[in-house]
Protein backbone atom coordinates (compact mmCIF):
# COMPACT_ATOMS: atom_id res chain seq x y z
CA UNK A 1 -11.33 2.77 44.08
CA UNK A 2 -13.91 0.70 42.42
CA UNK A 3 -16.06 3.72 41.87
CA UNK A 4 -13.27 5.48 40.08
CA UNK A 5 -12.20 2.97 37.49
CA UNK A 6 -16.42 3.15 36.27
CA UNK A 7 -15.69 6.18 35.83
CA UNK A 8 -12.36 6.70 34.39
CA UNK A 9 -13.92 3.87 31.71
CA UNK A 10 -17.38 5.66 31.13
CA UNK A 11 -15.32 8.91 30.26
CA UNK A 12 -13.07 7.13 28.03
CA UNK A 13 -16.13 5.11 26.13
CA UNK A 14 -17.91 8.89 25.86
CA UNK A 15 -14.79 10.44 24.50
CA UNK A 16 -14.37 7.42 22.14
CA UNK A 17 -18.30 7.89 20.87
CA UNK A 18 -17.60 11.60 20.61
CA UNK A 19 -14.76 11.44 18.08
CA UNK A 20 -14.43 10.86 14.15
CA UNK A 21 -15.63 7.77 12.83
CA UNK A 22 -12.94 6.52 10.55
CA UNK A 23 -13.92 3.80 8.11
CA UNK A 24 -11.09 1.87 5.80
CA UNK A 25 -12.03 1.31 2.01
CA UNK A 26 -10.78 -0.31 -1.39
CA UNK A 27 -10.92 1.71 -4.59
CA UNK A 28 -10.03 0.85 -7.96
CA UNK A 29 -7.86 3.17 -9.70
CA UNK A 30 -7.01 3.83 -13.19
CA UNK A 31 -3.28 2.80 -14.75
CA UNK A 32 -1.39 5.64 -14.41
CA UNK A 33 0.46 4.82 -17.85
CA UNK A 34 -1.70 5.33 -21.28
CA UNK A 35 -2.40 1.42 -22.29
CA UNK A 36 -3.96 0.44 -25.36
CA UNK A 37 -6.58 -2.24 -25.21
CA UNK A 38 -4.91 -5.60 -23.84
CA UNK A 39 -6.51 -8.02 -22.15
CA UNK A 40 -4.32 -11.21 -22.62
CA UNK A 41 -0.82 -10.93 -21.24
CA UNK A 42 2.63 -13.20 -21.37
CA UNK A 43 5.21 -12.70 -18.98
CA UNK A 44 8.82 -13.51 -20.05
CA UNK A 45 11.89 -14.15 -18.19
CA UNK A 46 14.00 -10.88 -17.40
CA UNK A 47 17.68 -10.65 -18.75
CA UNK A 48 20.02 -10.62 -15.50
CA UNK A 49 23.27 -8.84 -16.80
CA UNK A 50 25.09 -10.60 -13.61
CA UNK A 51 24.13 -13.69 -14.82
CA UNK A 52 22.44 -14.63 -11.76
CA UNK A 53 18.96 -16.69 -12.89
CA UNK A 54 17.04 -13.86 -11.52
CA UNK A 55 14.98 -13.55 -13.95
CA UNK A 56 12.69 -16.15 -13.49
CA UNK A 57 11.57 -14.98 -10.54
CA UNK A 58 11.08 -11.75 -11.08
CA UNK A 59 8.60 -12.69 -13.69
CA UNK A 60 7.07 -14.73 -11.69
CA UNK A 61 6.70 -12.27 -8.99
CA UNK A 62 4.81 -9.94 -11.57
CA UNK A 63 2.82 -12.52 -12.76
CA UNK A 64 1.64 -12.88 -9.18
CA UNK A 65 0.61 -9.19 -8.44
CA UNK A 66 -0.93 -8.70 -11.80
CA UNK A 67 -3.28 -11.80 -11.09
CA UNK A 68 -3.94 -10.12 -8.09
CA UNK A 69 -5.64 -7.52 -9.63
CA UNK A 70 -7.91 -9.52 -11.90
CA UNK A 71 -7.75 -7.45 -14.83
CA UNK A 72 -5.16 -9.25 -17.40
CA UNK A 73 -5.84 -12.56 -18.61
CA UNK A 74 -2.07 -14.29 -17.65
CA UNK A 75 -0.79 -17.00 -19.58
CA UNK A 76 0.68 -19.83 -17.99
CA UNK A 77 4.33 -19.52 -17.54
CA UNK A 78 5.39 -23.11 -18.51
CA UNK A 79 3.64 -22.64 -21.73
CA UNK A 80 5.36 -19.95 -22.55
CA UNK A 81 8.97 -21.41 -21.80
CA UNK A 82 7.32 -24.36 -23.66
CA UNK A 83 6.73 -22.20 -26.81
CA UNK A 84 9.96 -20.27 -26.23
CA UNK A 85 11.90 -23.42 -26.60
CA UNK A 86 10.27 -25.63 -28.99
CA UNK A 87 10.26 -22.45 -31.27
CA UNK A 88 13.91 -21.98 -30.59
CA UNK A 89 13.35 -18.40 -29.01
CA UNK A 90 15.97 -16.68 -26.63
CA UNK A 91 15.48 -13.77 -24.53
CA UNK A 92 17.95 -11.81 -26.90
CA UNK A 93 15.13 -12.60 -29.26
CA UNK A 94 11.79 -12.34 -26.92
CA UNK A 95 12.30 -8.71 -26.00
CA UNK A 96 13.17 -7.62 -29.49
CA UNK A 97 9.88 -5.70 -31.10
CA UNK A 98 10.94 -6.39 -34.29
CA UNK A 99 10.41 -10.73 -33.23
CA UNK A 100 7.94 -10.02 -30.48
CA UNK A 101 4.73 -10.35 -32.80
CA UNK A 102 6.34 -13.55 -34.17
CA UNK A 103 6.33 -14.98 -30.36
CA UNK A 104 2.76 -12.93 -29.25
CA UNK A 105 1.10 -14.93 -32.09
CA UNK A 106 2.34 -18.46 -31.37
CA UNK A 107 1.35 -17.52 -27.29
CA UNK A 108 -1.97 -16.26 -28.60
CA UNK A 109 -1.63 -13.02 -26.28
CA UNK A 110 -2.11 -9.58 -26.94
CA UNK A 111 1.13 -7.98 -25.25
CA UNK A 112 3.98 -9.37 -23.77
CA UNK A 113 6.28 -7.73 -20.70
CA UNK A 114 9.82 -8.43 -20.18
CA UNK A 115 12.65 -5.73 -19.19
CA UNK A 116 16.07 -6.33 -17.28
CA UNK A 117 17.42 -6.08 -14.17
CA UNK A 118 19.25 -3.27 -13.66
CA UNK A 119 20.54 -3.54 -9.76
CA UNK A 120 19.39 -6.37 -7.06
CA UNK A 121 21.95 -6.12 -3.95
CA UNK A 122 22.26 -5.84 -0.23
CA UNK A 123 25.53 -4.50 1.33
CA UNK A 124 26.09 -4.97 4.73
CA UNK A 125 28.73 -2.90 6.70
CA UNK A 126 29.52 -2.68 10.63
CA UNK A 127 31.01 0.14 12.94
CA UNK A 128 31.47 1.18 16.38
CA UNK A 129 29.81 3.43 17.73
CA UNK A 130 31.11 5.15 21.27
CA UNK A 131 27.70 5.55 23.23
CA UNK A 132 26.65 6.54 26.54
CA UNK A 133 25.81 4.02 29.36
CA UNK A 134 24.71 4.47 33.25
CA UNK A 135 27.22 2.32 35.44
CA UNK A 136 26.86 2.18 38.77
CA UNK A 137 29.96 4.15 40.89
CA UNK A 138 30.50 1.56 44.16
CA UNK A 139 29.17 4.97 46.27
CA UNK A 140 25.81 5.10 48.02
CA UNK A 141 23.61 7.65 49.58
CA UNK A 142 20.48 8.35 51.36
CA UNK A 143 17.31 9.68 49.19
CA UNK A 144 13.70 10.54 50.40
CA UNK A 145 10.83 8.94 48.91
CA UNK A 146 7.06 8.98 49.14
CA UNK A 147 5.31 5.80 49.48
CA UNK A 148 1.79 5.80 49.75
CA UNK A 149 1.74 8.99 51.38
CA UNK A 150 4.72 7.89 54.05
CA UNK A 151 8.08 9.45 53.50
CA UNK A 152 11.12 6.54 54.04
CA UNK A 153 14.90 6.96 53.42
CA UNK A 154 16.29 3.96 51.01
CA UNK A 155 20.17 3.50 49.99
CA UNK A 156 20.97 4.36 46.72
CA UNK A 157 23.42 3.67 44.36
CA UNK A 158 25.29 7.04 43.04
CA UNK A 159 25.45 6.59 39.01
CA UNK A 160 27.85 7.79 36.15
CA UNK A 161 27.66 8.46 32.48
CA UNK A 162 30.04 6.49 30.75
CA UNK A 163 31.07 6.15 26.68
CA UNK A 164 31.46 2.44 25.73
CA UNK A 165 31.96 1.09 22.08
CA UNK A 166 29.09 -0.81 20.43
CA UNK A 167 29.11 -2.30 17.32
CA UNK A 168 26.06 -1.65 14.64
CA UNK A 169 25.03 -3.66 11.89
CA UNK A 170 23.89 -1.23 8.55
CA UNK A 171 21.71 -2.97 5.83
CA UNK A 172 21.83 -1.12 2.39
CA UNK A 173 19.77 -2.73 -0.44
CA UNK A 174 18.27 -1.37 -3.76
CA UNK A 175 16.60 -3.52 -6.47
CA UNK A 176 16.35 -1.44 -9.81
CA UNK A 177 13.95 -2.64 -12.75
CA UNK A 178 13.35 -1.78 -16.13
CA UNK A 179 10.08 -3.07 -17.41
CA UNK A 180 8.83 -2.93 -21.13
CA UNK A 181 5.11 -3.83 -22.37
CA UNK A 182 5.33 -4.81 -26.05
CA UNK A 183 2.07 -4.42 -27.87
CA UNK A 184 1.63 -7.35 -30.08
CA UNK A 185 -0.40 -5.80 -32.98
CA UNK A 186 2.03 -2.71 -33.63
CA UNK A 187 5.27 -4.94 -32.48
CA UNK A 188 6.18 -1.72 -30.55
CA UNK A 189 7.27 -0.44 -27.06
CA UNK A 190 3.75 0.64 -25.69
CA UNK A 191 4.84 1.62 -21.88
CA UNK A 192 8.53 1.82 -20.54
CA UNK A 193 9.28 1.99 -17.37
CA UNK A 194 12.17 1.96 -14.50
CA UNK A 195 11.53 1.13 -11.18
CA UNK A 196 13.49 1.10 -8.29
CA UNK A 197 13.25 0.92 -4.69
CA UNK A 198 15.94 1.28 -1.73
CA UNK A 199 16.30 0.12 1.65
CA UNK A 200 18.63 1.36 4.21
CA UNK A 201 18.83 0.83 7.94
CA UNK A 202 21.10 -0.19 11.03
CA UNK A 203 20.54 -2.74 13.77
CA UNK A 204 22.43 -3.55 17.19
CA UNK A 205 20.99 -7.02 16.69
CA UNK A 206 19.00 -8.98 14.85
CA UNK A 207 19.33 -7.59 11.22
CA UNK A 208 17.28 -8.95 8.67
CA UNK A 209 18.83 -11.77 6.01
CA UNK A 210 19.85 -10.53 2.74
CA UNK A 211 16.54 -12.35 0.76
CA UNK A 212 13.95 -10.34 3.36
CA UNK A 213 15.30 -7.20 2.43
CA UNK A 214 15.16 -8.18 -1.15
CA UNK A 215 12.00 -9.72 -0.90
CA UNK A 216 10.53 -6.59 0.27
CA UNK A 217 12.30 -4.65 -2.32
CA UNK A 218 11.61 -7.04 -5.51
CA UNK A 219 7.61 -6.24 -4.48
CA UNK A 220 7.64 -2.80 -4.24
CA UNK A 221 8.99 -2.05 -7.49
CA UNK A 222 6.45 -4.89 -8.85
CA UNK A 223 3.63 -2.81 -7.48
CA UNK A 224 4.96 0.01 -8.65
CA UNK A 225 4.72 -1.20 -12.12
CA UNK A 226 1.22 -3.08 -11.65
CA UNK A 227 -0.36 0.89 -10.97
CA UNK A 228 1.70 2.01 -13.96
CA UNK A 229 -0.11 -0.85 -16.64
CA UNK A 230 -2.96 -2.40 -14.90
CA UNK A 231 -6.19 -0.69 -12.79
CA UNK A 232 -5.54 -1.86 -9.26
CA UNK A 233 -6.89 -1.53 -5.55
CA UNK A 234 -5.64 1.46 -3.20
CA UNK A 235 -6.39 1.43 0.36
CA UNK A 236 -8.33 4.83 1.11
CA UNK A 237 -9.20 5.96 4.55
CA UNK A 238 -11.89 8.15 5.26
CA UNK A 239 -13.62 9.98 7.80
CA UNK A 240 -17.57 10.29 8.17
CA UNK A 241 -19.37 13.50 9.46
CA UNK A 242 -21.98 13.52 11.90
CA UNK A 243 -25.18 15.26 11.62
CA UNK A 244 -28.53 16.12 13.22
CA UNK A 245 -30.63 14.01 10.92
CA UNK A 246 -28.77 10.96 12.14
CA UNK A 247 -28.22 11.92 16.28
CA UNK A 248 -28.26 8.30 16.91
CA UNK A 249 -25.18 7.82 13.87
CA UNK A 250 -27.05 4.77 12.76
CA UNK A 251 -25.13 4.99 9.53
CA UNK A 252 -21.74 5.37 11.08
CA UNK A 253 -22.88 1.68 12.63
CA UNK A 254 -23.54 -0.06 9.51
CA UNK A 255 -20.57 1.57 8.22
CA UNK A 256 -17.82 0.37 10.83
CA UNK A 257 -19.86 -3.12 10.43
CA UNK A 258 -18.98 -3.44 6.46
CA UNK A 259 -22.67 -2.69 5.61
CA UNK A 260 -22.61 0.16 3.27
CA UNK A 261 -25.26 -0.94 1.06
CA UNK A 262 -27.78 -0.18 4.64
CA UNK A 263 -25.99 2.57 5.67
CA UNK A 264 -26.30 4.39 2.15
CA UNK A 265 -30.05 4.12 2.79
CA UNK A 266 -29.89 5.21 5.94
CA UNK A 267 -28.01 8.66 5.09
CA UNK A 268 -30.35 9.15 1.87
CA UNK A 269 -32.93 8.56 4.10
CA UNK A 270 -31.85 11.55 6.50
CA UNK A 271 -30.70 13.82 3.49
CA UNK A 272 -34.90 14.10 2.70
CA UNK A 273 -35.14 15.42 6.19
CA UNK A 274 -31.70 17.71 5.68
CA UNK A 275 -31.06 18.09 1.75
CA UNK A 276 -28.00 20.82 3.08
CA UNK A 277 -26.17 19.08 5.01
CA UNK A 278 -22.50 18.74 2.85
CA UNK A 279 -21.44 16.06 5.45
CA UNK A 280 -24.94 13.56 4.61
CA UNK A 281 -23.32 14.22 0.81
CA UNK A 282 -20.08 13.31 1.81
CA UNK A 283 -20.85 10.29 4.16
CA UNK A 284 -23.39 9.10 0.78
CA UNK A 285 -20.25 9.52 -1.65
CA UNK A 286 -18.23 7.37 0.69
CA UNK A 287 -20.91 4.54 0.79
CA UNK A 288 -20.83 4.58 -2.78
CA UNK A 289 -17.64 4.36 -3.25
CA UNK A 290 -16.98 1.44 -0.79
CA UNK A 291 -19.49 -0.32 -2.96
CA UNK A 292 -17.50 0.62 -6.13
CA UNK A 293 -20.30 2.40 -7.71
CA UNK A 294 -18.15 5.75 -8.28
CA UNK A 295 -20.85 7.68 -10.52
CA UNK A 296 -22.93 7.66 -7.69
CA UNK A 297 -20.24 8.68 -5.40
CA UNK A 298 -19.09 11.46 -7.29
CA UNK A 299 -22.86 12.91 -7.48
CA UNK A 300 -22.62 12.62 -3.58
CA UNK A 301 -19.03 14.28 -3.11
CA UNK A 302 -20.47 17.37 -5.67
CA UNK A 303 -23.59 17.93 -3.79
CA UNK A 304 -21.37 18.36 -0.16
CA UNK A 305 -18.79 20.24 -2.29
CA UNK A 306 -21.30 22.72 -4.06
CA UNK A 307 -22.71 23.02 -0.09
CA UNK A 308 -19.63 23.75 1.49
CA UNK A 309 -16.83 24.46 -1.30
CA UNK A 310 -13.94 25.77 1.26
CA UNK A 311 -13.89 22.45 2.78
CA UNK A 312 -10.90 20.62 1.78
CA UNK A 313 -12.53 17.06 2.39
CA UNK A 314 -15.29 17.18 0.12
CA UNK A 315 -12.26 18.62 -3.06
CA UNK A 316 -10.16 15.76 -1.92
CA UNK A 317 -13.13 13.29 -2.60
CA UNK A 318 -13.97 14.10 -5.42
CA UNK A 319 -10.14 14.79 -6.81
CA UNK A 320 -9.94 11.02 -5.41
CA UNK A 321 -13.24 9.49 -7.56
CA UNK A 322 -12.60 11.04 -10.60
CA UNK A 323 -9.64 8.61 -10.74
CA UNK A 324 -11.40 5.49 -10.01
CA UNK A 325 -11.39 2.93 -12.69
CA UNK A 326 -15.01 2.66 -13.16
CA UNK A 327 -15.49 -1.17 -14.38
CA UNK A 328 -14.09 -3.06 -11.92
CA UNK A 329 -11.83 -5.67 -10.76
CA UNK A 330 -12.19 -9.04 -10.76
CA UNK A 331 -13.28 -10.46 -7.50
């Protein structure tokens, strides 16, 4: 028995060598709104139409994510309220363009973002549901099974399908934002955007409270509008390519180990040997590109692409780069 489980493992182990290396990266990618040159950023409290002092929250829920990123200089939100209140400011006022550059200059920023909330809600409803169930019928009878190799005869209990009611929870929740950068310098709208997100789902038990849901909700449509205005990370996946100038796949190694820096040298090392191999290009581009350097990656991806220009891996890498934001995040 022994003997088999060595085995069974060394074949699994083999068949786990044998298949793709996958590898996890970050890139930085480009807003995907036009955005003039900002660097310095206030965040104001969002009208709530409901009247529900939301809107301090949500701001500082976008505050949060764009910090994340590294890219905008934020300023503090008690200084701004500060400001907003010595200054006699309301919101009416704050997310008017024709006061905004009045408000920018006292803040000393170069934009500021505000917008209202449009929806923010969970509904929950219940219903029953007829469904089927096995219940046992009070009748027995005799079945044959094999137990290690023995037949034996066991009493069993004769089953039936029944329909009984059962109640189920559904969870419906959407949060809906509008979101408006105001460029100090022109006092105009500079990016507009909505954003919403939904949530919908039923539970026999155990259904999530109302905040979770719009907890969830509140930062999707906050990252939503981060990528719109602000170079941010993605989470890219890709797969690296074996090849004969590397049998032993000592770059793979350094690779799955967070080394890319030694396992770029290792693959330029082996593209001397084999200058035609597309996936050395490829498995080069995606060092590269784990270590942000994207003009070097891009080189990479076109070399494995001009090699082998059906493949649809090496069109998708480089369709991928060329959107990269190319100066980088703060760490």
């Amino acid at each position: 028995m022994k003997k088999y489980l060595a085995l069974a493992a060394i074949l699994v182990l083999a068949a786990v060598s044998c298949g793709p290396v996958i590898v996890s990266l970050k890139r930085t990618e480009k807003p995907r709104l036009e955005i003039p040159a900002i660097k310095r950023v206030a965040v104001v409290d969002f009208v709530d139409p409901y009247r529900r002092n939301l809107g301090p929250g949500v701001g500082n829920v976008l505050v949060s994510k764009l910090a994340e990123q590294g890219y905008y200089e934020m300023m503090e939100r008690e200084k701004i309220n500060s400001v907003m209140s010595e200054h006699k400011f309301n919101l009416t006022g704050a997310v008017d363009p024709n006061t905004v550059k009045l408000l920018g200059g006292l803040l000393g920023v170069d934009a500021i973002i505000t917008g209202e909330i449009l929806a923010y809600k969970v509904e929950t409803s219940k219903r029953i549901e007829k469904v089927e169930r096995k219940v046992g019928t009070g009748q027995y009878e005799i079945v044959e099974k094999t137990i290690r190799g023995k037949k034996v005869q066991e009493k069993k209990e004769i089953m039936k399908t029944v329909l009984v009611d059962e109640e189920r929870t559904t969870k419906s929740g959407t949060v809906s934002i509008n979101y408006r950068l105001i460029d100090i310098a022109s006092g105009k709208v500079v990016a507009s955007k909505s954003q919403t997100a939904s949530y919908s789902k039923w539970f026999k038990d155990n259904a999530p409270g109302d905040d979770q849901i719009l907890s969830g909700l509140l930062n999707e449509v906050t990252d939503a509008f981060v990528g719109d205005i602000s170079p941010h990370y993605v989470n890219v996946t890709k797969r690296l390519m074996k090849s004969k100038a590397d049998p032993k796949d000592i770059g793979s190694k350094y690779a799955r180990a967070g080394d890319w820096q030694r396992a770029a040298e290792v693959w330029e090392r082996s593209a001397l040997s084999l200058p035609k191999d597309p996936g050395l290009w490829h498995n080069i581009g995606v060092a590269y590109e784990a270590l942000g350097n994207y003009d070097k990656a891009l080189e990479s991806y076109i070399k494995a692409s001009e090699l082998d220009p059906a493949n649809e891996v090496y069109i998708q890498d480089r369709a991928g780069v060329r959107n990269a934001y190319r100066r980088g995040l703060a760490q």
